[in-house]
C-alpha atoms as a PDB file:
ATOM      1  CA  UNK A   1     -47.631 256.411 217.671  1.00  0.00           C
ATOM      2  CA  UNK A   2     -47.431 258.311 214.350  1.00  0.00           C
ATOM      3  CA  UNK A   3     -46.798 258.433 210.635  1.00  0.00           C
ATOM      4  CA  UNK A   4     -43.661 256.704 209.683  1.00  0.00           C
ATOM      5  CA  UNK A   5     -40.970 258.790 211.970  1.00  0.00           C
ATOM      6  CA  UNK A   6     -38.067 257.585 210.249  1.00  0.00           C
ATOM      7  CA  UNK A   7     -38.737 258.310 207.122  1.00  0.00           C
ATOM      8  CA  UNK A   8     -39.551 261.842 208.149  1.00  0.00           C
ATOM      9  CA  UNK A   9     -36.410 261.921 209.952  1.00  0.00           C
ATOM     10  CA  UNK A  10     -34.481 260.880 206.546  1.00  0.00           C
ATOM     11  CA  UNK A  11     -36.155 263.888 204.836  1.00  0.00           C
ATOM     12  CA  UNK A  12     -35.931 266.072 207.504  1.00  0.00           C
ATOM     13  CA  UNK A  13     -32.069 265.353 207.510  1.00  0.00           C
ATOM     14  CA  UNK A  14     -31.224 264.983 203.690  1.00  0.00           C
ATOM     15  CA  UNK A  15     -28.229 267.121 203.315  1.00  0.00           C
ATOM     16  CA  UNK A  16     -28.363 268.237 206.593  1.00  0.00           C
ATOM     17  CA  UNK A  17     -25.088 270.158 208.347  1.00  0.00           C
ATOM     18  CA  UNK A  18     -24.222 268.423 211.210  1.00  0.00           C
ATOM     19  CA  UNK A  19     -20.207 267.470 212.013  1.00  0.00           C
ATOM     20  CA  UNK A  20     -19.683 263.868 211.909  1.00  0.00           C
ATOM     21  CA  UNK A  21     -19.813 262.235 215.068  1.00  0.00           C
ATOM     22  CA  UNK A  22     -21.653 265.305 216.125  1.00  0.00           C
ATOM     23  CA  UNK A  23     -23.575 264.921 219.820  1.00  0.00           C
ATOM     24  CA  UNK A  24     -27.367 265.383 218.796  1.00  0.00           C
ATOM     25  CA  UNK A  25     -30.018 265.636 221.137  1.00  0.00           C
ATOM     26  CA  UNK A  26     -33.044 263.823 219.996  1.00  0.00           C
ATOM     27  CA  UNK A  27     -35.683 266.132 221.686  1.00  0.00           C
ATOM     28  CA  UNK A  28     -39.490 264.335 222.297  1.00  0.00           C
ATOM     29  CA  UNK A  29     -38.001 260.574 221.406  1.00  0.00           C
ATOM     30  CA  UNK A  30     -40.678 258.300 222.639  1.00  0.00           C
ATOM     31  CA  UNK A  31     -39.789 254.766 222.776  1.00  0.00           C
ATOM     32  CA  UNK A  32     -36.433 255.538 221.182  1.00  0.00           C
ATOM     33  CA  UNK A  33     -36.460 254.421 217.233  1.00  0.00           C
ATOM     34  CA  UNK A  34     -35.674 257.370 215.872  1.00  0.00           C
ATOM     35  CA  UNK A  35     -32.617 257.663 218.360  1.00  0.00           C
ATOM     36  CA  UNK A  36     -31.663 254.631 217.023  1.00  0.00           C
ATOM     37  CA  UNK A  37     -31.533 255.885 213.407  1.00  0.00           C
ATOM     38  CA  UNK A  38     -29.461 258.628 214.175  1.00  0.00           C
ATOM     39  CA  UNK A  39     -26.920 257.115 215.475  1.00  0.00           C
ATOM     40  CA  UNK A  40     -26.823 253.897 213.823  1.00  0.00           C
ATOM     41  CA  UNK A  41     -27.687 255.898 210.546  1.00  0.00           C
ATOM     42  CA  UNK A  42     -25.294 258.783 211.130  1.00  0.00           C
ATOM     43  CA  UNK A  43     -23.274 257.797 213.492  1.00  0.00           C
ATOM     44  CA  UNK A  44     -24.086 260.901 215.991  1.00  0.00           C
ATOM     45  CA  UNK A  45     -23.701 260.452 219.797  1.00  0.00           C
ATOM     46  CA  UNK A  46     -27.248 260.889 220.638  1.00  0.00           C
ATOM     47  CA  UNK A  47     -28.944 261.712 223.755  1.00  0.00           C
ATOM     48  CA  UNK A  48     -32.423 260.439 223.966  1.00  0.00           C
ATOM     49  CA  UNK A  49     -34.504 262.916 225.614  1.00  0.00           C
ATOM     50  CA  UNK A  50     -38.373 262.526 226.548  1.00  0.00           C
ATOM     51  CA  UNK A  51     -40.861 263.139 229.511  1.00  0.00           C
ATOM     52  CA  UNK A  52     -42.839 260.104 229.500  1.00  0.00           C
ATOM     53  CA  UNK A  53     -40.959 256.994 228.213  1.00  0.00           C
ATOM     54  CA  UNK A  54     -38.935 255.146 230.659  1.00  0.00           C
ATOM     55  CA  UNK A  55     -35.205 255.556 230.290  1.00  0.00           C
ATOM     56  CA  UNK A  56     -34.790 251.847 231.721  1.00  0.00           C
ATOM     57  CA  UNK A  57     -37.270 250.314 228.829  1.00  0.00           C
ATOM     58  CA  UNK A  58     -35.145 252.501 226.566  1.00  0.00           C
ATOM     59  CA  UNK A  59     -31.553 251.242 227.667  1.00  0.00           C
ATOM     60  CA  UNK A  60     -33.192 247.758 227.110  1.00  0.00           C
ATOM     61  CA  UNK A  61     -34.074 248.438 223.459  1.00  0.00           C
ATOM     62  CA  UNK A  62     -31.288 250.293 222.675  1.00  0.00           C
ATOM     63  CA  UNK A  63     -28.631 246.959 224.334  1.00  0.00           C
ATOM     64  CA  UNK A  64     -30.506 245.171 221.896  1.00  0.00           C
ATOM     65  CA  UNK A  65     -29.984 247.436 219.037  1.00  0.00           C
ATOM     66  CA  UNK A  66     -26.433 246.669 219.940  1.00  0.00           C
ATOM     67  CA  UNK A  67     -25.685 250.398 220.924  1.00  0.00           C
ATOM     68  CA  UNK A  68     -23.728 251.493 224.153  1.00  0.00           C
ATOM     69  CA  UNK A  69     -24.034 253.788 226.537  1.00  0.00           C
ATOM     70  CA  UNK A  70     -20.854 255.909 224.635  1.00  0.00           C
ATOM     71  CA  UNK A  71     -23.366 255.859 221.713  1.00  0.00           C
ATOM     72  CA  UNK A  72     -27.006 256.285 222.869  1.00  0.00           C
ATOM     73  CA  UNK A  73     -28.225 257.732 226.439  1.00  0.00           C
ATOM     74  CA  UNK A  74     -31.657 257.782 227.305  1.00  0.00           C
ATOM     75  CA  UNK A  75     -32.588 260.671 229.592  1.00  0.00           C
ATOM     76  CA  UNK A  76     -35.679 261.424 231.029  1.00  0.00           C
ATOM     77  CA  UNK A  77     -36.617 265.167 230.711  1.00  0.00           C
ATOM     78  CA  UNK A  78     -38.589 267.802 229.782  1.00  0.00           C
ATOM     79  CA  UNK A  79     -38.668 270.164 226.802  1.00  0.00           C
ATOM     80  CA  UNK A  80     -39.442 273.140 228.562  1.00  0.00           C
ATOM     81  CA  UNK A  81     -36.415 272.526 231.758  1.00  0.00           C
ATOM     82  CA  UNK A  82     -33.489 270.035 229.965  1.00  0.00           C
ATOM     83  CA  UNK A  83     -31.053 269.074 232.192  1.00  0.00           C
ATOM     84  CA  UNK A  84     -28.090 269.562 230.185  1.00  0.00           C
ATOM     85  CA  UNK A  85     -24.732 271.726 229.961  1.00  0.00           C
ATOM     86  CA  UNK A  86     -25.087 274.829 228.181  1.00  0.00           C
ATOM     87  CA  UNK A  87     -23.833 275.041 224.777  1.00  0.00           C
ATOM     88  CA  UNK A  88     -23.998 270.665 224.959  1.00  0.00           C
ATOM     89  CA  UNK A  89     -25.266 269.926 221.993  1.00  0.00           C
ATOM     90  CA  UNK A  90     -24.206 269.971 217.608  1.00  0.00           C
ATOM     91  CA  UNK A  91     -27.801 269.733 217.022  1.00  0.00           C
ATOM     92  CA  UNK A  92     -31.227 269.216 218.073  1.00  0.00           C
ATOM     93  CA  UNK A  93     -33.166 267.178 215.954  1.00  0.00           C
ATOM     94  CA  UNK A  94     -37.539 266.355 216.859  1.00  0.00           C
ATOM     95  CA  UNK A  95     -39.721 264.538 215.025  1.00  0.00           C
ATOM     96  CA  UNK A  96     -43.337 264.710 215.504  1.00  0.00           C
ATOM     97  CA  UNK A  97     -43.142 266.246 218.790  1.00  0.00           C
ATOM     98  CA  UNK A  98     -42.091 270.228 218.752  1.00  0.00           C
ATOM     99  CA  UNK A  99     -45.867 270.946 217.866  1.00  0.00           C
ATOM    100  CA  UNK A 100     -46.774 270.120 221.864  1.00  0.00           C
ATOM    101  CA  UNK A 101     -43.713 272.211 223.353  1.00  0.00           C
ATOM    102  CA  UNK A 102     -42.584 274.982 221.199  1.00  0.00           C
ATOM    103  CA  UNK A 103     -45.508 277.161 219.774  1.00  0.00           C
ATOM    104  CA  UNK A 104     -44.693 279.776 222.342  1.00  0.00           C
ATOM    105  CA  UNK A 105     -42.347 282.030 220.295  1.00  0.00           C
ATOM    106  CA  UNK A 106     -39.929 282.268 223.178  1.00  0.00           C
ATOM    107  CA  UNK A 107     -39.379 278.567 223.191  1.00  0.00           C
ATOM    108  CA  UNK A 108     -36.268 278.695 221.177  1.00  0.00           C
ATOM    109  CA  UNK A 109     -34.393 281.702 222.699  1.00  0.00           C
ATOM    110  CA  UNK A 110     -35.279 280.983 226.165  1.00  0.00           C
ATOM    111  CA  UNK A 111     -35.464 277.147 226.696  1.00  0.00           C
ATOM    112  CA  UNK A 112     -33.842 275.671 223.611  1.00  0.00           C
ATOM    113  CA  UNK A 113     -31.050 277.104 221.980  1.00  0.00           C
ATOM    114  CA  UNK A 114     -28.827 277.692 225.108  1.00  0.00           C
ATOM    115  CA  UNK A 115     -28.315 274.136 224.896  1.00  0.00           C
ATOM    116  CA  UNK A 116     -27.171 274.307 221.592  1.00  0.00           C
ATOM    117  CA  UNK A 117     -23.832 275.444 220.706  1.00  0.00           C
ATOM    118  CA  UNK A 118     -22.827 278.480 218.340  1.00  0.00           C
ATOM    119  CA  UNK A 119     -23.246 277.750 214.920  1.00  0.00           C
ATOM    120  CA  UNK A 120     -25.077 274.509 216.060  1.00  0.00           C
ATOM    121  CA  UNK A 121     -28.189 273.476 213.970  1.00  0.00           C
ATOM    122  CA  UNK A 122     -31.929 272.314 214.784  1.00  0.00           C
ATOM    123  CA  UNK A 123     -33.644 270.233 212.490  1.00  0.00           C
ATOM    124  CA  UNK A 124     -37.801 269.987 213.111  1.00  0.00           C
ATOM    125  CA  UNK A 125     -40.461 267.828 211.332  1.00  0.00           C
ATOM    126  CA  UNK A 126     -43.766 268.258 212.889  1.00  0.00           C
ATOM    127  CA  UNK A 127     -47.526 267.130 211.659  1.00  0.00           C
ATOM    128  CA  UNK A 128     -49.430 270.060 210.522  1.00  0.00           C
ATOM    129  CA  UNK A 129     -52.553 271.145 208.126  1.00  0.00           C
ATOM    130  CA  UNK A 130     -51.888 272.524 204.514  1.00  0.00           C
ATOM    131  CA  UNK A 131     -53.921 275.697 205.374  1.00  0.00           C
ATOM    132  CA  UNK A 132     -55.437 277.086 208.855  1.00  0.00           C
ATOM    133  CA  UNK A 133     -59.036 275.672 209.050  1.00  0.00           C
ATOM    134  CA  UNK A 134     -59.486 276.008 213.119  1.00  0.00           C
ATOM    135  CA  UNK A 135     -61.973 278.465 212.469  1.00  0.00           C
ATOM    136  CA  UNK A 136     -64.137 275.735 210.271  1.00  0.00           C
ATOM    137  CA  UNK A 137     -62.478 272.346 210.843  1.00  0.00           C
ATOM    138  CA  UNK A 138     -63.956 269.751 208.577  1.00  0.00           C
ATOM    139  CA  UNK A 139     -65.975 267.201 209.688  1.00  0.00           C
ATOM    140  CA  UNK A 140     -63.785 264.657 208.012  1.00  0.00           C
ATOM    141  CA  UNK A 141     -60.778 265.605 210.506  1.00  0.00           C
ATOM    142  CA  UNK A 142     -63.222 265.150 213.581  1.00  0.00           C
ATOM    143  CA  UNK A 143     -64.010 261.479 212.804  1.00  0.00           C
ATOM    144  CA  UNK A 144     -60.583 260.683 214.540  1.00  0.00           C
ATOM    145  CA  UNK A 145     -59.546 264.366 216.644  1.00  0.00           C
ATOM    146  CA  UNK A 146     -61.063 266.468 218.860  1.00  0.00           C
ATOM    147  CA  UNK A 147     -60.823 270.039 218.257  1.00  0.00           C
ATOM    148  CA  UNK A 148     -58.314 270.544 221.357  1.00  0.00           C
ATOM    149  CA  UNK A 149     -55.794 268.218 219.527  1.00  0.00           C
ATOM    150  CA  UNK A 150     -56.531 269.056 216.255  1.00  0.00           C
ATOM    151  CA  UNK A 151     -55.358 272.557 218.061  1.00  0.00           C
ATOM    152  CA  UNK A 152     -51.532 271.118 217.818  1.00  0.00           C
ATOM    153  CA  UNK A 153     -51.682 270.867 214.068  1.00  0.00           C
ATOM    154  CA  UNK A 154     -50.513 274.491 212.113  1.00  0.00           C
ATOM    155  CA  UNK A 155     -49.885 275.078 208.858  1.00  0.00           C
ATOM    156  CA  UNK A 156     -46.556 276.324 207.327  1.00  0.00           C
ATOM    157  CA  UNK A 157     -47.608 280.642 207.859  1.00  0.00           C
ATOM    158  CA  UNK A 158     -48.232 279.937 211.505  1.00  0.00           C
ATOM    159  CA  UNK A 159     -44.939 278.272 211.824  1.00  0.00           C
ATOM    160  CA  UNK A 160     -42.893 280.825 209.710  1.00  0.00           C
ATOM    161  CA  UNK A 161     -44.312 283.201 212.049  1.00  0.00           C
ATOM    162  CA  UNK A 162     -43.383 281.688 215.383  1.00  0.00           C
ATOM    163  CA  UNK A 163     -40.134 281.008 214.984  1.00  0.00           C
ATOM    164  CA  UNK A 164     -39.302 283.856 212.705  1.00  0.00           C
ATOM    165  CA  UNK A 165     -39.697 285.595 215.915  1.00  0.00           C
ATOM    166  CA  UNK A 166     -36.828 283.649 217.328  1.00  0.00           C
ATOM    167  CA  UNK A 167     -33.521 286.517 218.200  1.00  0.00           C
ATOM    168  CA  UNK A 168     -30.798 283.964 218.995  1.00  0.00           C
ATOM    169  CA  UNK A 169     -30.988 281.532 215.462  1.00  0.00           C
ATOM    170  CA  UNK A 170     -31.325 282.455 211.634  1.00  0.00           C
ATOM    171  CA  UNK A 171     -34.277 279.973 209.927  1.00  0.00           C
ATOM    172  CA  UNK A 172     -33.015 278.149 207.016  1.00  0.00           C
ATOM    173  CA  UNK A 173     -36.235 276.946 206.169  1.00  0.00           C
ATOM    174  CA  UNK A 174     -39.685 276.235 206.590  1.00  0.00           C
ATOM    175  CA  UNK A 175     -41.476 274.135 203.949  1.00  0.00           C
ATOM    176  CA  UNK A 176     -44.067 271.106 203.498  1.00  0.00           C
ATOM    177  CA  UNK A 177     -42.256 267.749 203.248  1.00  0.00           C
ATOM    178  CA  UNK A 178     -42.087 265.390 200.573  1.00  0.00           C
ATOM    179  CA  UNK A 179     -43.486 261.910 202.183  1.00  0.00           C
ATOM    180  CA  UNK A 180     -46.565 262.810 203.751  1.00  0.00           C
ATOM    181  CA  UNK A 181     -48.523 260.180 201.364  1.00  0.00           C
ATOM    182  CA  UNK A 182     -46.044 257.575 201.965  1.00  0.00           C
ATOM    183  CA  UNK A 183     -45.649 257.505 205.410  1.00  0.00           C
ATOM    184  CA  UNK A 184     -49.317 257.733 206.387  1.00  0.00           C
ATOM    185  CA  UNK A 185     -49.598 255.003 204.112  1.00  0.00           C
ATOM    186  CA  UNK A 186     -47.033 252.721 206.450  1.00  0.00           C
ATOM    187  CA  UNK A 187     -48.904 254.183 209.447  1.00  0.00           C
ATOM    188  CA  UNK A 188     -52.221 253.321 208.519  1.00  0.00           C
ATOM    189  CA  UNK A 189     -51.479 249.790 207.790  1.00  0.00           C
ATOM    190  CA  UNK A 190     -50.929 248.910 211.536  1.00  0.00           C
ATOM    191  CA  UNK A 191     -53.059 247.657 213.749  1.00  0.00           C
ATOM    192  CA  UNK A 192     -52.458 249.988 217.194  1.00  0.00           C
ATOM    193  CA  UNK A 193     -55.590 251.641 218.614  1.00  0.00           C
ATOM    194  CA  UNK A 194     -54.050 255.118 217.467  1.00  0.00           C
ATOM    195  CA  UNK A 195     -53.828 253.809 214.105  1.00  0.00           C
ATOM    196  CA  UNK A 196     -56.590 252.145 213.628  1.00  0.00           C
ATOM    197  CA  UNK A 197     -58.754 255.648 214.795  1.00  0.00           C
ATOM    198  CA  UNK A 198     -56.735 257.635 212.612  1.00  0.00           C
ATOM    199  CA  UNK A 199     -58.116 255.347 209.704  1.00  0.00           C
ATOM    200  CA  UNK A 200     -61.982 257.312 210.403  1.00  0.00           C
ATOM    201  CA  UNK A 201     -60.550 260.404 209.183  1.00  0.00           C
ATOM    202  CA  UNK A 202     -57.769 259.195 206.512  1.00  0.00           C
ATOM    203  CA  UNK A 203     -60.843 257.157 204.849  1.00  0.00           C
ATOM    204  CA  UNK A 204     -63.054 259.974 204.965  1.00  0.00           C
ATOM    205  CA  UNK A 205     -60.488 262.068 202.960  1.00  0.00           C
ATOM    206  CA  UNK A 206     -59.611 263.997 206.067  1.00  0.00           C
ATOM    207  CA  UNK A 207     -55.858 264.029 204.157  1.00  0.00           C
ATOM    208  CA  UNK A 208     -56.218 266.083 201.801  1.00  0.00           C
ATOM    209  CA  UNK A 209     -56.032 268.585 204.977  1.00  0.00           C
ATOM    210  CA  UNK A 210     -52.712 267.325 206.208  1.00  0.00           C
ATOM    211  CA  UNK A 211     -49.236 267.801 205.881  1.00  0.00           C
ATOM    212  CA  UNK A 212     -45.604 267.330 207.440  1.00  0.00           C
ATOM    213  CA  UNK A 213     -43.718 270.458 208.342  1.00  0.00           C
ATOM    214  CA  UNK A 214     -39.586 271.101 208.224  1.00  0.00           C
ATOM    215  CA  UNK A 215     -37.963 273.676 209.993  1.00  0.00           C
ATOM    216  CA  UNK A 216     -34.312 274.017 210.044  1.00  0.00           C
ATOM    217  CA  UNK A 217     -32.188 276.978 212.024  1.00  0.00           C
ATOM    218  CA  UNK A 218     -28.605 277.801 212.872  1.00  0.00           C
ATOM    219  CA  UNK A 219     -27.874 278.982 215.962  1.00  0.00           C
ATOM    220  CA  UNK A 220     -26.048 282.413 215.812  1.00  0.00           C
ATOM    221  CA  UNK A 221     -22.062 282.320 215.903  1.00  0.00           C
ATOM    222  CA  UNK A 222     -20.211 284.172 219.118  1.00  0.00           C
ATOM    223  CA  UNK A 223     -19.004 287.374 217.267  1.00  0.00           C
END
């Protein structure tokens, strides 16, 4: 339903720090692909967490990907109440969904990072805008977006900000990713309805607004 998400998900992890065979929950994972890559690709145990895919459709797809349950687990849950142990997970990793759940600066202390274990790492690449421009959006953008969803779309201050303000991790980084051309050049060539509106804005230069956001933080160590 977006640009390219696993080639984000190769940037977002290139020379990433998670233990091999590390148990990663794959936060907002849709239909499951990018689950897929992780553990096929990295060989992480990977629990495949989202609110509004079906976690039957996604055992289907991932039996065909030839991945068991001891690999993959699809789980049906929201960011804001998971359902898992405290201190479960090596990492969190999120592609193109953190933007809808976690721009509440409390996010990460209160309903993320007690999942994560000490010294455990979360790896974030969102959609965003190169600069704030909600204040004058350009008409190019609002060929294919509303203002209310162009509302989920920050730029690189807003997120240094937010989860700067975060007590329990230290933040590695925050920067504008490499691909952004290149995978909303894949995305634009298919033929989906989402696609094919995001083409009104993308043709009317509405890019040169747009970016992909990293984040990466490490969970404080127990002292």
């Amino acid at each position: 339903m977006g640009p390219n998400p696993l080639k984000l998900e190769e940037e977002l992890l290139s020379g990433h720090r998670i233990p091999a065979g590390g148990v990663v929950c794959d936060l907002g994972s849709g239909q499951g692909l990018t689950s897929v890559f992780l553990a096929k690709e990295y060989g992480f145990k990977v629990f495949a967490a989202d609110l509004w895919s079906d976690p039957k459709d996604n055992r289907e797809f991932f039996d065909q990907m030839g991945l068991s349950p001891d690999q993959i687990i699809p789980v049906k849950a929201d960011a804001t109440a998971l359902p898992f142990d405290k201190e479960f997970f090596d990492a969190v990793v999120t592609t193109d969904s953190y933007n809808y759940f976690g721009r509440d600066p409390e996010y990460l202390d209160s309903k993320l990072l007690p999942f994560v274990k000490p010294g455990g790492y979360i790896y974030i690449a969102i959609p965003g805008m190169k600069q704030d421009l909600h204040k004058n959006l350009p008409p190019e953008l609002l060929l294919s977006w509303t203002p209310e969803q162009l509302e989920y779309l920050r730029d690189t201050a807003y997120w240094t900000r937010t989860v700067s303000q975060c007590r329990g991790a230290d933040v590695l980084s925050v920067s504008e990713m490499e691909s952004n051309e290149e995978v909303w050049a894949d995305w634009l060539k298919q033929e989906n309805e989402y696609a094919i509106n995001d083409r009104k804005s993308m043709e009317a230069g509405g890019g040169k607004y747009l970016n992909f956001i990293k984040i990466v933080l490490r969970k404080h160590a127990q002292s």
